[in-house]
PDB file of N, CA and C in Angstrom:
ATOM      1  N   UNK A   1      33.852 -25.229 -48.434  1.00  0.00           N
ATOM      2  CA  UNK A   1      34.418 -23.909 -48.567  1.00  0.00           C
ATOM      3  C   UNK A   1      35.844 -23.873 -48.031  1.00  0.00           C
ATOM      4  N   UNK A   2      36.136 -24.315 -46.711  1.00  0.00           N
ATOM      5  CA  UNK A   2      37.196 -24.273 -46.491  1.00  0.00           C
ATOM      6  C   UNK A   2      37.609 -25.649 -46.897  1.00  0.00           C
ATOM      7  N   UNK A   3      39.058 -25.859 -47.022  1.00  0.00           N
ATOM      8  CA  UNK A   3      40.295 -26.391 -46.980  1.00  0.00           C
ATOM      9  C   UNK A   3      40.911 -27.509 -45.906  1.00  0.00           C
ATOM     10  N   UNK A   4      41.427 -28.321 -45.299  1.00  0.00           N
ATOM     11  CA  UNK A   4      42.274 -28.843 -44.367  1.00  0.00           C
ATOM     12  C   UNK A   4      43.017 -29.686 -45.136  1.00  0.00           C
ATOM     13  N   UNK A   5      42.511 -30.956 -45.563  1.00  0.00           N
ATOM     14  CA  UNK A   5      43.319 -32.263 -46.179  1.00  0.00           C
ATOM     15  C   UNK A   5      44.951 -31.587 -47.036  1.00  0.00           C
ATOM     16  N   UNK A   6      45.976 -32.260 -46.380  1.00  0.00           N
ATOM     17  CA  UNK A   6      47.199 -32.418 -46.479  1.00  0.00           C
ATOM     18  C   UNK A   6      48.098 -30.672 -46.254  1.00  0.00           C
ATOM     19  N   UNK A   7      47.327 -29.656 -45.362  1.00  0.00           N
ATOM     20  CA  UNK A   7      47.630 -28.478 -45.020  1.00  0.00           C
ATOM     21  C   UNK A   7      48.040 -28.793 -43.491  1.00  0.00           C
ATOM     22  N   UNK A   8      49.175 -28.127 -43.080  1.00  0.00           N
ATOM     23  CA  UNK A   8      49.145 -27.476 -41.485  1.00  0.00           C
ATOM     24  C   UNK A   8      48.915 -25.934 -41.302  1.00  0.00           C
ATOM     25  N   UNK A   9      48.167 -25.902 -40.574  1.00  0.00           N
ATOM     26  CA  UNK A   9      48.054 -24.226 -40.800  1.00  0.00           C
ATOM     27  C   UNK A   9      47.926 -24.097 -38.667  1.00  0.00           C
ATOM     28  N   UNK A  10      48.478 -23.035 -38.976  1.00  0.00           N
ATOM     29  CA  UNK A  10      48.703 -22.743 -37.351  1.00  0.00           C
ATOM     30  C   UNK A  10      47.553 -21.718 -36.798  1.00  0.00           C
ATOM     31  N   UNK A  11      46.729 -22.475 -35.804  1.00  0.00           N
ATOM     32  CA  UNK A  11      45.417 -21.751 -35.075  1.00  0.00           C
ATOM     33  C   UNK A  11      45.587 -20.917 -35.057  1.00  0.00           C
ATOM     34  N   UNK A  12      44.552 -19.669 -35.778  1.00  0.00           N
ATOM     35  CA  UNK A  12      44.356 -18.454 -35.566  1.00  0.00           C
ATOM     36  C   UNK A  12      43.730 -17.895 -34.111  1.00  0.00           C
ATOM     37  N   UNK A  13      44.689 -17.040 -33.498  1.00  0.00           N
ATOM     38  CA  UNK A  13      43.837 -16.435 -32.379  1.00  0.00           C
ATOM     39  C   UNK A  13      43.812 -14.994 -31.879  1.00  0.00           C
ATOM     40  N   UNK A  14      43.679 -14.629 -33.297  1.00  0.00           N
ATOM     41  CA  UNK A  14      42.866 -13.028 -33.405  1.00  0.00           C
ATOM     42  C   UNK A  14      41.720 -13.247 -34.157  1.00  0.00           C
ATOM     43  N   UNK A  15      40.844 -13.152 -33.042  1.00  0.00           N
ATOM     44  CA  UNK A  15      39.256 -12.974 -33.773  1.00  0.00           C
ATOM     45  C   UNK A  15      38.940 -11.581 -34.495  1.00  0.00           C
ATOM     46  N   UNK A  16      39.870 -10.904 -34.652  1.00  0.00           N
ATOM     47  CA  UNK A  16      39.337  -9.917 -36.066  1.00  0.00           C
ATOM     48  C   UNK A  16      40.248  -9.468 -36.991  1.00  0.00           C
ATOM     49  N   UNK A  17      41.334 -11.223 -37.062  1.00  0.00           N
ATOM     50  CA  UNK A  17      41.965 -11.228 -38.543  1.00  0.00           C
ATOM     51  C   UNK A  17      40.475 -11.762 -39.687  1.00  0.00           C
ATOM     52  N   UNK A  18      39.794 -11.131 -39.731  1.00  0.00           N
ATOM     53  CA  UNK A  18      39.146 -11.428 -40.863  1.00  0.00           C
ATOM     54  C   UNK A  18      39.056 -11.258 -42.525  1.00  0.00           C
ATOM     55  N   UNK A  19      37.886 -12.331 -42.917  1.00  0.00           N
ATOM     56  CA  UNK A  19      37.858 -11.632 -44.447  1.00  0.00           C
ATOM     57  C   UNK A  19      36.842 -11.674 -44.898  1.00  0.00           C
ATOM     58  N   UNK A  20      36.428 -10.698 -44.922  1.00  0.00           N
ATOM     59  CA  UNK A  20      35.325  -9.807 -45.253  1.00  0.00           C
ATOM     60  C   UNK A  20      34.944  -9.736 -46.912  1.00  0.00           C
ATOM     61  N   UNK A  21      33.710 -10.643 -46.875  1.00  0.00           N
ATOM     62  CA  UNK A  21      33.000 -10.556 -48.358  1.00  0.00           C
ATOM     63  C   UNK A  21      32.061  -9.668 -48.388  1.00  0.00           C
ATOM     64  N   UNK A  22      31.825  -8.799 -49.110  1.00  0.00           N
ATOM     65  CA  UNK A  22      30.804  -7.299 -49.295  1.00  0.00           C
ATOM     66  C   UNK A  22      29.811  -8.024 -50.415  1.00  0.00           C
ATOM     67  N   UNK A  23      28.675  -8.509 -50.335  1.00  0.00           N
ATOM     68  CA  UNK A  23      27.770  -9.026 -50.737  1.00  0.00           C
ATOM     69  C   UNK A  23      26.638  -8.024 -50.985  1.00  0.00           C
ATOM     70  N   UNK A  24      26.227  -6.869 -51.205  1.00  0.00           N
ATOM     71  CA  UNK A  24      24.859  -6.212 -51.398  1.00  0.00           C
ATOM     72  C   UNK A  24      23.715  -6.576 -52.016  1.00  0.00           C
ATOM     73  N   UNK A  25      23.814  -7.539 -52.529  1.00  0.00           N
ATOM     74  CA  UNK A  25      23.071  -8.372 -53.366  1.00  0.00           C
ATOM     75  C   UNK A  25      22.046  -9.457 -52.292  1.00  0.00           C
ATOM     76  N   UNK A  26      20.827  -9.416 -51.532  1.00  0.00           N
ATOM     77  CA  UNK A  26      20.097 -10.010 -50.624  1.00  0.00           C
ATOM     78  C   UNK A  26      20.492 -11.554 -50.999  1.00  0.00           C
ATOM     79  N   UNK A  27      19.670 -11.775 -52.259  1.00  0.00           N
ATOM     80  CA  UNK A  27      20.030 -13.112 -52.753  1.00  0.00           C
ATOM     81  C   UNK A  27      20.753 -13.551 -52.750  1.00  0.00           C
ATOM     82  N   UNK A  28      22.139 -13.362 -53.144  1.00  0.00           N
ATOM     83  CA  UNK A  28      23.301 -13.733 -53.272  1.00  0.00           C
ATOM     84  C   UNK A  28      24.144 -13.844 -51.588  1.00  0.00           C
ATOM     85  N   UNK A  29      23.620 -12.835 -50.707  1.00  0.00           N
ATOM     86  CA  UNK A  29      24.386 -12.747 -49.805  1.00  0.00           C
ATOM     87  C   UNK A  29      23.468 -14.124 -48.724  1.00  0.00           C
ATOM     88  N   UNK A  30      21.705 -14.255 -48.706  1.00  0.00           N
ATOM     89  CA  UNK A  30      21.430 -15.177 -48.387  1.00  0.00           C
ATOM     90  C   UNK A  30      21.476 -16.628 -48.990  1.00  0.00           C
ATOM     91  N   UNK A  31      21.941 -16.608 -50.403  1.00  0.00           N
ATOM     92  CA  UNK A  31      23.036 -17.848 -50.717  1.00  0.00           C
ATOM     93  C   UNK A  31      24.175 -18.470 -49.908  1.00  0.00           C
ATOM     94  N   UNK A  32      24.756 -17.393 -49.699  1.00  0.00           N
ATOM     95  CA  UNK A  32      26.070 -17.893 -49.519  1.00  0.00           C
ATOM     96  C   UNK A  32      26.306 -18.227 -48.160  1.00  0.00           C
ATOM     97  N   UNK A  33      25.181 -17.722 -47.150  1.00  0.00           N
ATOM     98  CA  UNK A  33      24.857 -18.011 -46.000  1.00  0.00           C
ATOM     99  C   UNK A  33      24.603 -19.127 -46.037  1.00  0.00           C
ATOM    100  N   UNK A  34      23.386 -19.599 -46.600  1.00  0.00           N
ATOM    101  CA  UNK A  34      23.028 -21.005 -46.736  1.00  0.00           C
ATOM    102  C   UNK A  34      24.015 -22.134 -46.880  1.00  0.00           C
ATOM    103  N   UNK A  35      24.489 -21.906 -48.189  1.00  0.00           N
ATOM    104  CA  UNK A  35      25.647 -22.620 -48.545  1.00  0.00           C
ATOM    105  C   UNK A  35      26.817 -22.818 -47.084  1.00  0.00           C
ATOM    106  N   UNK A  36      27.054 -21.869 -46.664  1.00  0.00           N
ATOM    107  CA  UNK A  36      27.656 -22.173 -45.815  1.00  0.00           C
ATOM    108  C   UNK A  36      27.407 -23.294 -44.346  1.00  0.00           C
ATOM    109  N   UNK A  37      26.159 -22.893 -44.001  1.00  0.00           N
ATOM    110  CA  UNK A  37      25.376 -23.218 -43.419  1.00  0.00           C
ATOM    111  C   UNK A  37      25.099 -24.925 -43.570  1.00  0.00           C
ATOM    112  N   UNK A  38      24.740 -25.163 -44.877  1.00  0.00           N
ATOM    113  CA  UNK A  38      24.325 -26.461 -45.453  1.00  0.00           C
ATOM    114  C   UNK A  38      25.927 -27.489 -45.446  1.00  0.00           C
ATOM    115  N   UNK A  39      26.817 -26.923 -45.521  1.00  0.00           N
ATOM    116  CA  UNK A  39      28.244 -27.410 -45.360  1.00  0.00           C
ATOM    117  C   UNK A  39      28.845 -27.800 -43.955  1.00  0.00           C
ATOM    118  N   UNK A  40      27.678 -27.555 -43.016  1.00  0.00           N
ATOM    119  CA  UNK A  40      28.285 -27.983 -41.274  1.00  0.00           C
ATOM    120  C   UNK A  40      28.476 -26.671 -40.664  1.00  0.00           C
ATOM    121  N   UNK A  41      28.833 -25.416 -41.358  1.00  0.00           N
ATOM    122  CA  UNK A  41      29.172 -24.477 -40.682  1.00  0.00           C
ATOM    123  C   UNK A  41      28.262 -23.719 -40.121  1.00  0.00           C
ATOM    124  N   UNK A  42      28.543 -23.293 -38.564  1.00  0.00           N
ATOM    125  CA  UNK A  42      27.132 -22.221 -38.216  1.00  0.00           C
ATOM    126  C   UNK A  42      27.568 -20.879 -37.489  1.00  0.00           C
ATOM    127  N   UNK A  43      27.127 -19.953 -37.856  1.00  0.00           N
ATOM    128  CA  UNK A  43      27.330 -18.830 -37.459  1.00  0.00           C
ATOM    129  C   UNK A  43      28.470 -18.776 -35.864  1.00  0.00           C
ATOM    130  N   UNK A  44      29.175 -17.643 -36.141  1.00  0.00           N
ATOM    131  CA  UNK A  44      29.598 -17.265 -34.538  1.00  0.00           C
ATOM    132  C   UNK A  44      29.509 -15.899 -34.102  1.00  0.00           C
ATOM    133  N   UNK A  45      29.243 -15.804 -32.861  1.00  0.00           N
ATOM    134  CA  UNK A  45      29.439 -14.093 -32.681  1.00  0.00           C
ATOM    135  C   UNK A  45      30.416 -13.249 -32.840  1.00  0.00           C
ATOM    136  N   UNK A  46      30.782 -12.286 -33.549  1.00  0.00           N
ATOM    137  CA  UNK A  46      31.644 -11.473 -34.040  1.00  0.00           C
ATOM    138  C   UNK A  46      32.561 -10.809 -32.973  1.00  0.00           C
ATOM    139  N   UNK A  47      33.252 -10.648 -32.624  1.00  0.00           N
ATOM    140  CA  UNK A  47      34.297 -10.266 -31.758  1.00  0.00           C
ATOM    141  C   UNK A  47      33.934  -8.577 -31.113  1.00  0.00           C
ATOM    142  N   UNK A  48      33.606  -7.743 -32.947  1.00  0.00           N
ATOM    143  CA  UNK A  48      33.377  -6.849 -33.218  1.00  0.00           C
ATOM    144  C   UNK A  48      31.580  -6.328 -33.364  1.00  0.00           C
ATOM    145  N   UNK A  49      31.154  -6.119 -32.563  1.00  0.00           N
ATOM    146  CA  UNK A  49      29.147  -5.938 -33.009  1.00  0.00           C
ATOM    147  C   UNK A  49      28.969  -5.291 -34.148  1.00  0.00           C
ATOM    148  N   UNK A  50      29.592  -5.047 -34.971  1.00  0.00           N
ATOM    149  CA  UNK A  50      29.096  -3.667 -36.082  1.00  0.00           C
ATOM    150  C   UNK A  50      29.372  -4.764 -37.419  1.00  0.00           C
ATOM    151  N   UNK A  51      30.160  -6.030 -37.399  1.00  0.00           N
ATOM    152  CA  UNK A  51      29.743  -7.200 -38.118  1.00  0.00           C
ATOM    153  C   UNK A  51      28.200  -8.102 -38.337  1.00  0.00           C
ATOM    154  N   UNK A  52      28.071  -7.902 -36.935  1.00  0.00           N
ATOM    155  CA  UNK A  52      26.788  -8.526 -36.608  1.00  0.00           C
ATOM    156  C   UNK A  52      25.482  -7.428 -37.497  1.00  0.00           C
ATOM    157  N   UNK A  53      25.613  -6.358 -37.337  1.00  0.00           N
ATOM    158  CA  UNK A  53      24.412  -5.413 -38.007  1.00  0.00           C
ATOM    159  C   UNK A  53      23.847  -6.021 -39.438  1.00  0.00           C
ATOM    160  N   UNK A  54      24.856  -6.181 -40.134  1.00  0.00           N
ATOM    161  CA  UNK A  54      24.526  -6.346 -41.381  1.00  0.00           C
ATOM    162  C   UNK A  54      25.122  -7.609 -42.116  1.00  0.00           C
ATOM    163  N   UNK A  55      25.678  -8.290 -41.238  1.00  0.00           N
ATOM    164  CA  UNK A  55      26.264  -9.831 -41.634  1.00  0.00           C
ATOM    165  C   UNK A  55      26.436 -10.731 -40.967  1.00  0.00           C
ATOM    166  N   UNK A  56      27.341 -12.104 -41.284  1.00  0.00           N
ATOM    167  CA  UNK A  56      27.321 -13.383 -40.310  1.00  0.00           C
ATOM    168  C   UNK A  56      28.279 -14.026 -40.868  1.00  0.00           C
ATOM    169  N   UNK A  57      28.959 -14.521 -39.421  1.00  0.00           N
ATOM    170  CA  UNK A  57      30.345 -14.701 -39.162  1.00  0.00           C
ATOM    171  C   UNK A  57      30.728 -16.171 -39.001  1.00  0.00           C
ATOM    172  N   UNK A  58      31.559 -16.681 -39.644  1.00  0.00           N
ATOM    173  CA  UNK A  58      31.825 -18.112 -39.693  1.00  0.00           C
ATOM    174  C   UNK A  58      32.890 -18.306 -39.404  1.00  0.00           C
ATOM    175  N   UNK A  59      33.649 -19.344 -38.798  1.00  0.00           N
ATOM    176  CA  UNK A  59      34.817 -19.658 -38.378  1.00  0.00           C
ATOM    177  C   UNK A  59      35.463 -21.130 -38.679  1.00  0.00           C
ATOM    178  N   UNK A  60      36.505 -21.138 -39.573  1.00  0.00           N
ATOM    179  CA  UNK A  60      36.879 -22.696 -40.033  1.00  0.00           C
ATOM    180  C   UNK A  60      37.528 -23.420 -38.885  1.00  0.00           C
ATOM    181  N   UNK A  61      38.147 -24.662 -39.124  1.00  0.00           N
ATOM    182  CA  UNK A  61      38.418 -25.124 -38.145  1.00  0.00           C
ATOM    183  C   UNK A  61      39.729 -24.934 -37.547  1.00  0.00           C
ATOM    184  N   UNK A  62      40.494 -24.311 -38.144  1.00  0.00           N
ATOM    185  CA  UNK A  62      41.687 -23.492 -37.795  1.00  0.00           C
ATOM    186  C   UNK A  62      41.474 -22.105 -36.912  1.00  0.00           C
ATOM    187  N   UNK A  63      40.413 -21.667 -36.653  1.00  0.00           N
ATOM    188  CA  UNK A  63      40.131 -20.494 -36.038  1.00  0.00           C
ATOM    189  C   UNK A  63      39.980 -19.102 -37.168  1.00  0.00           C
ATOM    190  N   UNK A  64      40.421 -19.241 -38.507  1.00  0.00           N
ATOM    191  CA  UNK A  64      40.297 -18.053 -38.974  1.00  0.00           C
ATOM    192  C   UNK A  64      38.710 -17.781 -39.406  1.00  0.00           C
ATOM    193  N   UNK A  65      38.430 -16.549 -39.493  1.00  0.00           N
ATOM    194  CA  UNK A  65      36.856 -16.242 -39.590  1.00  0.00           C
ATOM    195  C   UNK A  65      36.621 -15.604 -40.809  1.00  0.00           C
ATOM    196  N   UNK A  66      35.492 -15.848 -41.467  1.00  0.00           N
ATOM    197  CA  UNK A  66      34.618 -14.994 -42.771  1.00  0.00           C
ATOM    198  C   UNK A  66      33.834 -14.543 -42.366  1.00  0.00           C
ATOM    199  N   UNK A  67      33.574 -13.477 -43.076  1.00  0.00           N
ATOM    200  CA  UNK A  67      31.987 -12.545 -42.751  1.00  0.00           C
ATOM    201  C   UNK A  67      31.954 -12.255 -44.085  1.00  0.00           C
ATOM    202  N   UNK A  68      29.927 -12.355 -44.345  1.00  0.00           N
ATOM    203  CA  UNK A  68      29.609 -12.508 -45.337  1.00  0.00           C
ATOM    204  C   UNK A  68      28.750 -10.642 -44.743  1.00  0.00           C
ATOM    205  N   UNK A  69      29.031  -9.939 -45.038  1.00  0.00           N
ATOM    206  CA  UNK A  69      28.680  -8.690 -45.412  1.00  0.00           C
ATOM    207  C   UNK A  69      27.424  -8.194 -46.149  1.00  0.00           C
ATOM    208  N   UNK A  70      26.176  -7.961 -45.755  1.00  0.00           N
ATOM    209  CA  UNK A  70      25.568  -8.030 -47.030  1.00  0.00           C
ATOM    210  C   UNK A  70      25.113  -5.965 -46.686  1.00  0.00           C
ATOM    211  N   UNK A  71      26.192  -5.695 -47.318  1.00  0.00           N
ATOM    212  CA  UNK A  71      26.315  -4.036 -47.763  1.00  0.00           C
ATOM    213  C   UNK A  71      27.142  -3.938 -48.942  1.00  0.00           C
ATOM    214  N   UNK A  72      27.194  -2.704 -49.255  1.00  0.00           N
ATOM    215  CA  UNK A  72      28.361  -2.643 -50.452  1.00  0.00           C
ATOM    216  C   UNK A  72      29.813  -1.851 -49.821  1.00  0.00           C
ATOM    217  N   UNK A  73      30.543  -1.929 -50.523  1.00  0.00           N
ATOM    218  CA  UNK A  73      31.854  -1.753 -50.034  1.00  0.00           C
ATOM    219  C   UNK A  73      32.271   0.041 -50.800  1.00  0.00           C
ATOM    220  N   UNK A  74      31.751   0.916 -50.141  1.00  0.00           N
ATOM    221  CA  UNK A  74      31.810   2.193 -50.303  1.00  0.00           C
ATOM    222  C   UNK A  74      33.268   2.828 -49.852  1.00  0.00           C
ATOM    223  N   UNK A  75      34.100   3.513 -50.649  1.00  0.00           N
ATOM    224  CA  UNK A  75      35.398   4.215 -50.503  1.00  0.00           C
ATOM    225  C   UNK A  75      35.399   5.576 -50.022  1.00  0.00           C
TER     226      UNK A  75
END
């Protein structure tokens, strides 16, 4: 999922520059968990608790973080 080979990218250290995937879909959102999961990556605790309610938070090796959201993205 993530990226490194032939990038410099400078350590992120704001834990709630995030990016936020809105997944409502169970299946799909416990896919992509997996997937993630199955790739080396494992959950981290969210900076923010109201991430944690309804999703799970991953962090590459640069420090920037994903959250996989599994709500819908209401305006």
């Amino acid at each position: 999922m993530f990226m490194r080979e032939g990038l410099t990218v400078p350590r992120c250290t704001d834990k709630e520059s995030l990016l936020v995937l809105y997944l409502p879909d169970k299946g799909l959102w416990t896919a992509s968990v997996d997937r993630m999961q199955a790739s080396g990556y494992q959950p981290v605790p969210p900076e923010n608790p109201y991430w944690a309610e309804a999703g799970m938070t991953f962090e590459d090796p640069d420090g920037h973080r994903l959250v996989f959201q599994n709500r819908g993205w209401d305006l």
